[in-house]
C-alpha atoms as a PDB file:
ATOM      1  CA  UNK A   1      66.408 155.964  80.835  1.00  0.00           C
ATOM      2  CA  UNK A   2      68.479 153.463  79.756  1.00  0.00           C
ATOM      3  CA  UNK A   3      67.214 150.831  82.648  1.00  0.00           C
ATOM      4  CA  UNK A   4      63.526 151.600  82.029  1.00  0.00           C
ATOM      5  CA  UNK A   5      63.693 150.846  78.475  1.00  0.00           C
ATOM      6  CA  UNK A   6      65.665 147.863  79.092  1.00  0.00           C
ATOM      7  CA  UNK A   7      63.199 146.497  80.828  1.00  0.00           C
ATOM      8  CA  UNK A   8      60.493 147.294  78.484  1.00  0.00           C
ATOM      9  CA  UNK A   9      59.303 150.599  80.031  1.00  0.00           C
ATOM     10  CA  UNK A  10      58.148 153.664  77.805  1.00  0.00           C
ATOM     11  CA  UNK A  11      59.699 156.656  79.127  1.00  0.00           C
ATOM     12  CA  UNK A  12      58.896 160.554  78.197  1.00  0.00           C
ATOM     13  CA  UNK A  13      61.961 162.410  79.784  1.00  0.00           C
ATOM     14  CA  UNK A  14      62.907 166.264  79.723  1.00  0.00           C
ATOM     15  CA  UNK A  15      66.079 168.499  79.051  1.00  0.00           C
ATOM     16  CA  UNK A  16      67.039 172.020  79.441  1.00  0.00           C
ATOM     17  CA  UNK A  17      70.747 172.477  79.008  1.00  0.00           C
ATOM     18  CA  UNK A  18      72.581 169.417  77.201  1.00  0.00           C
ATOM     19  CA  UNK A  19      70.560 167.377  75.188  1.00  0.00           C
ATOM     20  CA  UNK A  20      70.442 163.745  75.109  1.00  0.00           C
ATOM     21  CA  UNK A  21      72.620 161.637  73.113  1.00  0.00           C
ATOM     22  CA  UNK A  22      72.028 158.312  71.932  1.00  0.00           C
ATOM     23  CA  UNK A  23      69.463 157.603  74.955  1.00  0.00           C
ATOM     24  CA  UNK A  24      66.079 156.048  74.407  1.00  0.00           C
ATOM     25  CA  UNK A  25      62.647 157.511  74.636  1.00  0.00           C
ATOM     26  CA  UNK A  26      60.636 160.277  73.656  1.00  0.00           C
ATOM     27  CA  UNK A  27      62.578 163.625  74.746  1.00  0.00           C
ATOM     28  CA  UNK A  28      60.592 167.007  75.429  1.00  0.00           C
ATOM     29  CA  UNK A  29      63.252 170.551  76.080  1.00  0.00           C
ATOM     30  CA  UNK A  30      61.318 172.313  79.289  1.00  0.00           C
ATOM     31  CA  UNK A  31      62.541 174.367  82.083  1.00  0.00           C
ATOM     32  CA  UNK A  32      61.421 172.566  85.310  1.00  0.00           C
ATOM     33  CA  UNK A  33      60.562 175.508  86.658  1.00  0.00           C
ATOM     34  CA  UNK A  34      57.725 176.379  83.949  1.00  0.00           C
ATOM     35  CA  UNK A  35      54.517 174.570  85.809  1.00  0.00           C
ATOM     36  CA  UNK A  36      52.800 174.729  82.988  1.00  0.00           C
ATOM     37  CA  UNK A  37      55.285 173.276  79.999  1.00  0.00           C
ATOM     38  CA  UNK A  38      55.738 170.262  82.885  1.00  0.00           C
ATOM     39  CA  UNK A  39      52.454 169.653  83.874  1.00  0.00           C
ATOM     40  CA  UNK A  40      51.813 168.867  79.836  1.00  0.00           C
ATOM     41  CA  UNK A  41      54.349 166.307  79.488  1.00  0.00           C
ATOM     42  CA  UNK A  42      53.568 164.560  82.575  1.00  0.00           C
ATOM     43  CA  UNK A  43      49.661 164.092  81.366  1.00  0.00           C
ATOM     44  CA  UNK A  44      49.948 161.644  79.825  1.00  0.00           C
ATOM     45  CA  UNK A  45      52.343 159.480  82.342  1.00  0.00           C
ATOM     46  CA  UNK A  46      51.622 156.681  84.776  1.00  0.00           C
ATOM     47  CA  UNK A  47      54.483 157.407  87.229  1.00  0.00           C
ATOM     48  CA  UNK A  48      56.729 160.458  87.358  1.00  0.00           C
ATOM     49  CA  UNK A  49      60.389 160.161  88.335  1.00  0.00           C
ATOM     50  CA  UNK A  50      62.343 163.786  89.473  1.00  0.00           C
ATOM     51  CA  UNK A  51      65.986 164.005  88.912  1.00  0.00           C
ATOM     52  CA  UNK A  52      66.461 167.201  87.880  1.00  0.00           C
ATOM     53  CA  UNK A  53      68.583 169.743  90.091  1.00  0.00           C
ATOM     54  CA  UNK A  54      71.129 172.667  90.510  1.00  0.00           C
ATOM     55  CA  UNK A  55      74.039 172.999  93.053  1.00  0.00           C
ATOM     56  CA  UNK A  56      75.532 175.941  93.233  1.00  0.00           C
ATOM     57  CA  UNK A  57      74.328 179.354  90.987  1.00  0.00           C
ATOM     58  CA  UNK A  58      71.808 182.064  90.861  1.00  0.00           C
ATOM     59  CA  UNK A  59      69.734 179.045  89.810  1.00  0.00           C
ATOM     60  CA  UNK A  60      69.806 176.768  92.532  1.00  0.00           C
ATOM     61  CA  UNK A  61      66.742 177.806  94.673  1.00  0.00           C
ATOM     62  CA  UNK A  62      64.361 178.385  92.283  1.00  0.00           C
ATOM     63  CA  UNK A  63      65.601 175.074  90.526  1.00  0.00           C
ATOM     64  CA  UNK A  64      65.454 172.731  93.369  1.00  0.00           C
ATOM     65  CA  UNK A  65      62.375 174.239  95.351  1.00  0.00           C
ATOM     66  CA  UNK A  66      60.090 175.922  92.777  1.00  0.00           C
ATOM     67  CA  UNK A  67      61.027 172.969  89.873  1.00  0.00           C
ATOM     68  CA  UNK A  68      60.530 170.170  92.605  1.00  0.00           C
ATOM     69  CA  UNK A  69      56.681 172.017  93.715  1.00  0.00           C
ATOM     70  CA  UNK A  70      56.205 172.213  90.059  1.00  0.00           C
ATOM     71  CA  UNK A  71      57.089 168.665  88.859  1.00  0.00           C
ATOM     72  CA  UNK A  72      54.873 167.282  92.399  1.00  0.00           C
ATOM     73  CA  UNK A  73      51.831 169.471  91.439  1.00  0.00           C
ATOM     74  CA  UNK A  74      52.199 167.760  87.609  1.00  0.00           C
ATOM     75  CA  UNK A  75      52.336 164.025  89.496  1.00  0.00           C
ATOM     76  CA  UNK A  76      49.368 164.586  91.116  1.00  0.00           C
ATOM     77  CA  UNK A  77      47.168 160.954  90.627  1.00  0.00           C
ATOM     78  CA  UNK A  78      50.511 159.534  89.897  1.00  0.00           C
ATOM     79  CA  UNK A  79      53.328 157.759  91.416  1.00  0.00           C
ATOM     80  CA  UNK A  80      56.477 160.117  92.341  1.00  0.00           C
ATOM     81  CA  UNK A  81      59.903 159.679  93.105  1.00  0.00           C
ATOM     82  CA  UNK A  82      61.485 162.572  94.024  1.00  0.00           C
ATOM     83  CA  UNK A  83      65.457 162.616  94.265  1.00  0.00           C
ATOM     84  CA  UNK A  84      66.956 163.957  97.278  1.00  0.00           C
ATOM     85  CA  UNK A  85      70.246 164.170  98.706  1.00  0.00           C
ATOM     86  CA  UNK A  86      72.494 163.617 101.866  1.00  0.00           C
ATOM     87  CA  UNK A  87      73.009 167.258 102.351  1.00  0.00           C
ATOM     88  CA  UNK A  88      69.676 167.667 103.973  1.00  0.00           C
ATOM     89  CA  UNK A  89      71.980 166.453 107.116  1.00  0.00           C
ATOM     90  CA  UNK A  90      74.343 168.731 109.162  1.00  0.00           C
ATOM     91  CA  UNK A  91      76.922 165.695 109.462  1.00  0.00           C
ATOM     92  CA  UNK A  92      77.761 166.233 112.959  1.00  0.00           C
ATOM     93  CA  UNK A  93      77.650 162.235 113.537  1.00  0.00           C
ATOM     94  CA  UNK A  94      76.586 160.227 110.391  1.00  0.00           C
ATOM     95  CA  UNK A  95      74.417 157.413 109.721  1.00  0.00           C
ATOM     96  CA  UNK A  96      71.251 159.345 109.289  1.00  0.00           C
ATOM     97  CA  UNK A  97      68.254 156.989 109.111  1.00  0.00           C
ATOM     98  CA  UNK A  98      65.078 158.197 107.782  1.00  0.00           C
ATOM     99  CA  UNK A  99      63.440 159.349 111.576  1.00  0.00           C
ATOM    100  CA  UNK A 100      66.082 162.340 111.359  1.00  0.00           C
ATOM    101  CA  UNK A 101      65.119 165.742 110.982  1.00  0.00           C
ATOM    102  CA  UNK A 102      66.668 167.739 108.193  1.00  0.00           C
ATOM    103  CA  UNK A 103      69.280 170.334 109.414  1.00  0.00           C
ATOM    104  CA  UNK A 104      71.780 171.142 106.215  1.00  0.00           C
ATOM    105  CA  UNK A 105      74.466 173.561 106.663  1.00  0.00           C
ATOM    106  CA  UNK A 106      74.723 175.369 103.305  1.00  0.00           C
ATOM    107  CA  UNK A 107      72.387 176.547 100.567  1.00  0.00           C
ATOM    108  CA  UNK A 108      72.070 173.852  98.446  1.00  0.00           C
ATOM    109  CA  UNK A 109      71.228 171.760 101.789  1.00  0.00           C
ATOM    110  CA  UNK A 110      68.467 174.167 102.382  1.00  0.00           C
ATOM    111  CA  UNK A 111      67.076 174.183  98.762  1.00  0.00           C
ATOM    112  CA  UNK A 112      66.891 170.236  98.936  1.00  0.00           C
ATOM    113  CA  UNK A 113      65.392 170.453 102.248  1.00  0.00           C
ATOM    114  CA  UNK A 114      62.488 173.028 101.194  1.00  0.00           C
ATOM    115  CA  UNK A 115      62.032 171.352  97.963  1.00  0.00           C
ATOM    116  CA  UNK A 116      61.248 167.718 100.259  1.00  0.00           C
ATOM    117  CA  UNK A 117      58.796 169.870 102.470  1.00  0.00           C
ATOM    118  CA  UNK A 118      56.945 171.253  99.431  1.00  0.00           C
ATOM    119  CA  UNK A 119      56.985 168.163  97.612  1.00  0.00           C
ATOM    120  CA  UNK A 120      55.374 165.902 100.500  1.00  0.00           C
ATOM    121  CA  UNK A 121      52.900 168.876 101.409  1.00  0.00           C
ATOM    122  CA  UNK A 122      51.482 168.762  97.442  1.00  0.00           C
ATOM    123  CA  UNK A 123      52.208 164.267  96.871  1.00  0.00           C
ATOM    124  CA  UNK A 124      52.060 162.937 100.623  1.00  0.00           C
ATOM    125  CA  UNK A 125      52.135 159.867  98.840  1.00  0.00           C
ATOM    126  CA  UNK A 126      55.740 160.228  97.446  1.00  0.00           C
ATOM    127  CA  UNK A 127      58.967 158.782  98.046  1.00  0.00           C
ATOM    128  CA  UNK A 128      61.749 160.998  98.733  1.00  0.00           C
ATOM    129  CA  UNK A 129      64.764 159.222  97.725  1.00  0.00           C
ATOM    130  CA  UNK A 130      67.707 160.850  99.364  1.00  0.00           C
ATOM    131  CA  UNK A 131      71.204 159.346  97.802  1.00  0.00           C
ATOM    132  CA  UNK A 132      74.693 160.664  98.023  1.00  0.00           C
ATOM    133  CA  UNK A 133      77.829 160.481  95.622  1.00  0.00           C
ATOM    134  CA  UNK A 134      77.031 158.832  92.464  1.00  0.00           C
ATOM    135  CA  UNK A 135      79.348 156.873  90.210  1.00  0.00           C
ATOM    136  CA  UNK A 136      80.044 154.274  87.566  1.00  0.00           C
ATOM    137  CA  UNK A 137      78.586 155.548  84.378  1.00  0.00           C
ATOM    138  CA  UNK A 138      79.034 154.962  80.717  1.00  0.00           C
ATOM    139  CA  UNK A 139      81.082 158.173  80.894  1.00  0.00           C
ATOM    140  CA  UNK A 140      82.982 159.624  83.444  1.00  0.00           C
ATOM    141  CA  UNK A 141      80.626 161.527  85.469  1.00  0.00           C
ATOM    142  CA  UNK A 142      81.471 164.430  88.242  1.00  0.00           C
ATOM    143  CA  UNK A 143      82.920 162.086  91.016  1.00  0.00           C
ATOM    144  CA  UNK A 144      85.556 160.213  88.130  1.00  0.00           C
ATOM    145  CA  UNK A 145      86.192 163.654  87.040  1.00  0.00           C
ATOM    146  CA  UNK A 146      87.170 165.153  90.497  1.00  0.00           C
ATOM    147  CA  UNK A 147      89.253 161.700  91.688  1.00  0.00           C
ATOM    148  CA  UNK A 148      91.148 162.871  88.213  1.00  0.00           C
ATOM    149  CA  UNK A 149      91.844 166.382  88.255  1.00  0.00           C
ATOM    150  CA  UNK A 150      91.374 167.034  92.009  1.00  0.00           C
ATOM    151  CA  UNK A 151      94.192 168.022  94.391  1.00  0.00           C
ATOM    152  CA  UNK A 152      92.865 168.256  97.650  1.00  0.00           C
ATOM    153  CA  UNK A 153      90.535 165.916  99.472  1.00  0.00           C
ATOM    154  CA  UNK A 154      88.478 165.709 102.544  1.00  0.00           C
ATOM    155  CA  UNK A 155      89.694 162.979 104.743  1.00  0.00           C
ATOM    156  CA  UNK A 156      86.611 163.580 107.211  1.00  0.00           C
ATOM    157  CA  UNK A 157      83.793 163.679 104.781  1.00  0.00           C
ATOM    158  CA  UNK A 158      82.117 160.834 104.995  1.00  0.00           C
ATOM    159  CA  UNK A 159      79.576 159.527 102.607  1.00  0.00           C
ATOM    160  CA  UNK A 160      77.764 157.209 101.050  1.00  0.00           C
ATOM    161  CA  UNK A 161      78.450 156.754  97.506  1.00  0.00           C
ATOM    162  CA  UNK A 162      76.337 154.625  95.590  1.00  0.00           C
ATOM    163  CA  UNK A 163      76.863 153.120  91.809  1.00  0.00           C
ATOM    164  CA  UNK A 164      74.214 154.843  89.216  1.00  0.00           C
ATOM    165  CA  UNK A 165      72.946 151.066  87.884  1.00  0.00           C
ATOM    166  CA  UNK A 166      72.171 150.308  91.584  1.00  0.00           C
ATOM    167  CA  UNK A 167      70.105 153.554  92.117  1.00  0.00           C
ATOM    168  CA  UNK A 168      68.630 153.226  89.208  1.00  0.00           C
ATOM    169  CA  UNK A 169      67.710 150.063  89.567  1.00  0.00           C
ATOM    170  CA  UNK A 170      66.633 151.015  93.113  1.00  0.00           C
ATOM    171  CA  UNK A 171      64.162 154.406  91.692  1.00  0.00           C
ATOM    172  CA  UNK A 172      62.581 152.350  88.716  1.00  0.00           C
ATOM    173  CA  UNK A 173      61.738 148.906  91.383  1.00  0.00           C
ATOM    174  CA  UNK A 174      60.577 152.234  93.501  1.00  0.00           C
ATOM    175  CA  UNK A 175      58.036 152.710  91.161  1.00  0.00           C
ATOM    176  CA  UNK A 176      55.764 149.477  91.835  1.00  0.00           C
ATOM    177  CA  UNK A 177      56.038 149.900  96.074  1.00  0.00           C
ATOM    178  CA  UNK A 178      53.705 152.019  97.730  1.00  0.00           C
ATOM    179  CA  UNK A 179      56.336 153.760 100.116  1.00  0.00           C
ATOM    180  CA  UNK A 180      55.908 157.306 100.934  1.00  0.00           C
ATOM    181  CA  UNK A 181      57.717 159.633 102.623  1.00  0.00           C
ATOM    182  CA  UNK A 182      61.915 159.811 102.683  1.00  0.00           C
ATOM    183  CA  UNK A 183      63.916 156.456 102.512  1.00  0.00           C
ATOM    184  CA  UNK A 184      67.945 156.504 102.081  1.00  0.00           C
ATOM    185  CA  UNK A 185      69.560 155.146  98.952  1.00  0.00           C
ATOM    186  CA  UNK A 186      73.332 154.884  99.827  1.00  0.00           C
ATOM    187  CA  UNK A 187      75.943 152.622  99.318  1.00  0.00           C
ATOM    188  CA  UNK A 188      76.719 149.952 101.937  1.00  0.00           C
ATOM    189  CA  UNK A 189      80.062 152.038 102.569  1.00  0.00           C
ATOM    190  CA  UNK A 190      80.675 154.671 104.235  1.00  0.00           C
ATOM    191  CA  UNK A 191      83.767 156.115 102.927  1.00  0.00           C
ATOM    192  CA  UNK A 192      86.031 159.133 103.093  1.00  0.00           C
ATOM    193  CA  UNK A 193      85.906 161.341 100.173  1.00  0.00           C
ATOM    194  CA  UNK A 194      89.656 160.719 100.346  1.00  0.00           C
ATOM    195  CA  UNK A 195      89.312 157.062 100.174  1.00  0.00           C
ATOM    196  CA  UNK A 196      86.401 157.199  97.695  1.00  0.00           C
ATOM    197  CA  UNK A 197      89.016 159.382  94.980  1.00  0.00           C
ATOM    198  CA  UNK A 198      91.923 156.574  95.871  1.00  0.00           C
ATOM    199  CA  UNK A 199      89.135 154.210  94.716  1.00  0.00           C
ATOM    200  CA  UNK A 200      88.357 155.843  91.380  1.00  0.00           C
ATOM    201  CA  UNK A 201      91.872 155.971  90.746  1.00  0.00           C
ATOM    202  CA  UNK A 202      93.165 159.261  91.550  1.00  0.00           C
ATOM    203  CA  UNK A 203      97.033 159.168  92.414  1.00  0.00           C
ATOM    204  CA  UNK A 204      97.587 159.401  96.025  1.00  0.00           C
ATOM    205  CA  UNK A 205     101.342 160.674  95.162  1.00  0.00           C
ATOM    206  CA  UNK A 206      99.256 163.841  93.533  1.00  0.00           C
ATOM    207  CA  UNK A 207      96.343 164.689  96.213  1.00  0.00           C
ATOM    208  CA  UNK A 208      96.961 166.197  99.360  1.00  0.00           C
ATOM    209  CA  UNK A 209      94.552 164.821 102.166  1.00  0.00           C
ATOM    210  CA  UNK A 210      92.310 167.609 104.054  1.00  0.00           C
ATOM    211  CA  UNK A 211      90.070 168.489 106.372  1.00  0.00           C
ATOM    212  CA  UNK A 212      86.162 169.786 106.158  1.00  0.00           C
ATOM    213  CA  UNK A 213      86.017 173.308 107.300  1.00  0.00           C
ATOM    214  CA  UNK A 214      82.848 174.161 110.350  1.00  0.00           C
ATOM    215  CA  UNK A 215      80.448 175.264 107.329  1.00  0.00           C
ATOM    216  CA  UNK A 216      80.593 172.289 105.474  1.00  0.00           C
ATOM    217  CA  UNK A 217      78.682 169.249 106.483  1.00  0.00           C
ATOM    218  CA  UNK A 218      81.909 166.019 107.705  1.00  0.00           C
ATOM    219  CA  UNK A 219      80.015 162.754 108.019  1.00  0.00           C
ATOM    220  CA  UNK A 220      76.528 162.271 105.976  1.00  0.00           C
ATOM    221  CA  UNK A 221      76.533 158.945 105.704  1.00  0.00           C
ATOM    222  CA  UNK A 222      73.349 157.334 104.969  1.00  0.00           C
ATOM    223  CA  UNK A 223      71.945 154.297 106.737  1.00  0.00           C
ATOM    224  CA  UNK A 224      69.807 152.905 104.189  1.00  0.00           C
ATOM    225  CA  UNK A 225      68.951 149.164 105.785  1.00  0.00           C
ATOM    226  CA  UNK A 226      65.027 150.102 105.101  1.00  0.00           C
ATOM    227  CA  UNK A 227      65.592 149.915 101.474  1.00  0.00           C
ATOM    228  CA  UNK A 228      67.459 147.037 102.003  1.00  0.00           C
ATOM    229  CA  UNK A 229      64.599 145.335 104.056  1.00  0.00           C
ATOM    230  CA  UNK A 230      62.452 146.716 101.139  1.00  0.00           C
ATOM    231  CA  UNK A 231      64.222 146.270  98.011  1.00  0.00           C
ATOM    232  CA  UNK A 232      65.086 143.186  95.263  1.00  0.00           C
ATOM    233  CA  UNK A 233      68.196 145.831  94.071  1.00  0.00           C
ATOM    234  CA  UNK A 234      71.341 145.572  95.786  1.00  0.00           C
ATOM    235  CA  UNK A 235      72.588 148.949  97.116  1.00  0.00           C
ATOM    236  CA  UNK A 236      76.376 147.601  96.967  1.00  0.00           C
ATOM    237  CA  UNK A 237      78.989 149.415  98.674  1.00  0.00           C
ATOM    238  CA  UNK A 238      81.729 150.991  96.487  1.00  0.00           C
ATOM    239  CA  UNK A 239      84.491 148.651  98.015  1.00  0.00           C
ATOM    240  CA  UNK A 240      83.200 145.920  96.259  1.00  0.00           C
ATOM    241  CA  UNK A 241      82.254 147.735  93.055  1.00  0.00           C
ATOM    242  CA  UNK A 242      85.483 149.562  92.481  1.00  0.00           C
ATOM    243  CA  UNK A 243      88.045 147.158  94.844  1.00  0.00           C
END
């Protein structure tokens, strides 16, 4: 929001549970999963941008499936960029480029999955953004918050974290390229979650280093060098953000 109206961009956006402080644009409450309350305030749109999700609840399925087929079926004429994630992947060897079949591991993997087949099936012409661990807000933001409180983490988790300016810089320049279908917007490093909480500042004398158990997907890293061949916005590696 704040990007797109930076750059001179009226936006219409949506909330459900927290409502927006001191962020620009015109602001509508509406349950994603209500076809009907989203397909009126996207009428009036040129492009339509998806965010919204839920990981973890009783929510989570119909949020990310039945609120993704909604919000496609309301961009229909329009451009879409739907927001994915690296959990479509099992993580059995990393580096997933776009040609890679989906294969999550847990239930939130599966609703993201699903919710990219239905989306593509009702907006072929979509991009499906898929991104991993994002960072570097104007408030501290779920990965600051875990690198702060957290005791234990994953030393064989790999990711792909990416800085919220850079994919936001990366959805909105999104909006003026015909590219459909997925495309990976990671960070240039691939990093431990370990390494990624030593980064954020978390105090290595208070976390305990740990392995990923078999249900929960190790290395997801994203290889993301088409949006690199195809984008003006740097996707810049966390080392150099945060080192």
């Amino acid at each position: 929001m704040r990007r797109a109206h930076g750059g001179g961009i009226d936006v219409v956006a949506t909330w459900w549970q927290r409502p927006p402080k001191g962020l620009p644009g015109a602001w509508h409450r509406v349950d994603v999963r209500d076809a009907a309350a989203v397909a009126r305030v996207a009428a009036d749109v040129d492009a339509v941008v998806h965010t919204a999700y839920r990981q973890g609840g009783d929510d989570e399925w119909s949020t990310n499936v039945d609120g993704s087929t909604a919000v496609a079926a309301a961009a229909a004429g329009r451009r879409l960029v739907h927001l994915s994630s690296d959990l479509v992947f099992d993580g059995r060897r990393g580096r997933y480029t776009e040609r890679d079949d989906p294969s999550p591991l847990n239930a939130y993997g599966r609703s993201k999955a699903e919710a990219e087949r239905r989306v593509l099936g009702l907006h072929p012409a979509a991009t499906i953004a898929r991104t991993s661990l994002i960072y570097g807000g104007a408030e501290p933001g779920t990965q600051e918050r875990l690198a702060r409180e957290g005791t234990r983490f994953f030393v064989d988790e790999i990711r792909s974290p990416v800085q919220v300016g850079d994919l936001a810089d990366a959805v909105l320049e999104l909006l003026t390229l015909d590219c459909a279908g997925p495309l990976h917007l990671g960070g240039a490093d691939a990093l431990s979650r370990y390494d990624f909480a030593l980064l954020l500042g978390a105090d290595a004398r208070r976390i305990e280093p740990a392995h990923t158990p078999p249900d929960r997907a190790a290395d997801v890293s994203l290889d993301s060098s088409r949006a690199v061949g195809l984008l003006v916005t740097a996707l810049r590696g966390a080392n150099s953000v945060l080192g």
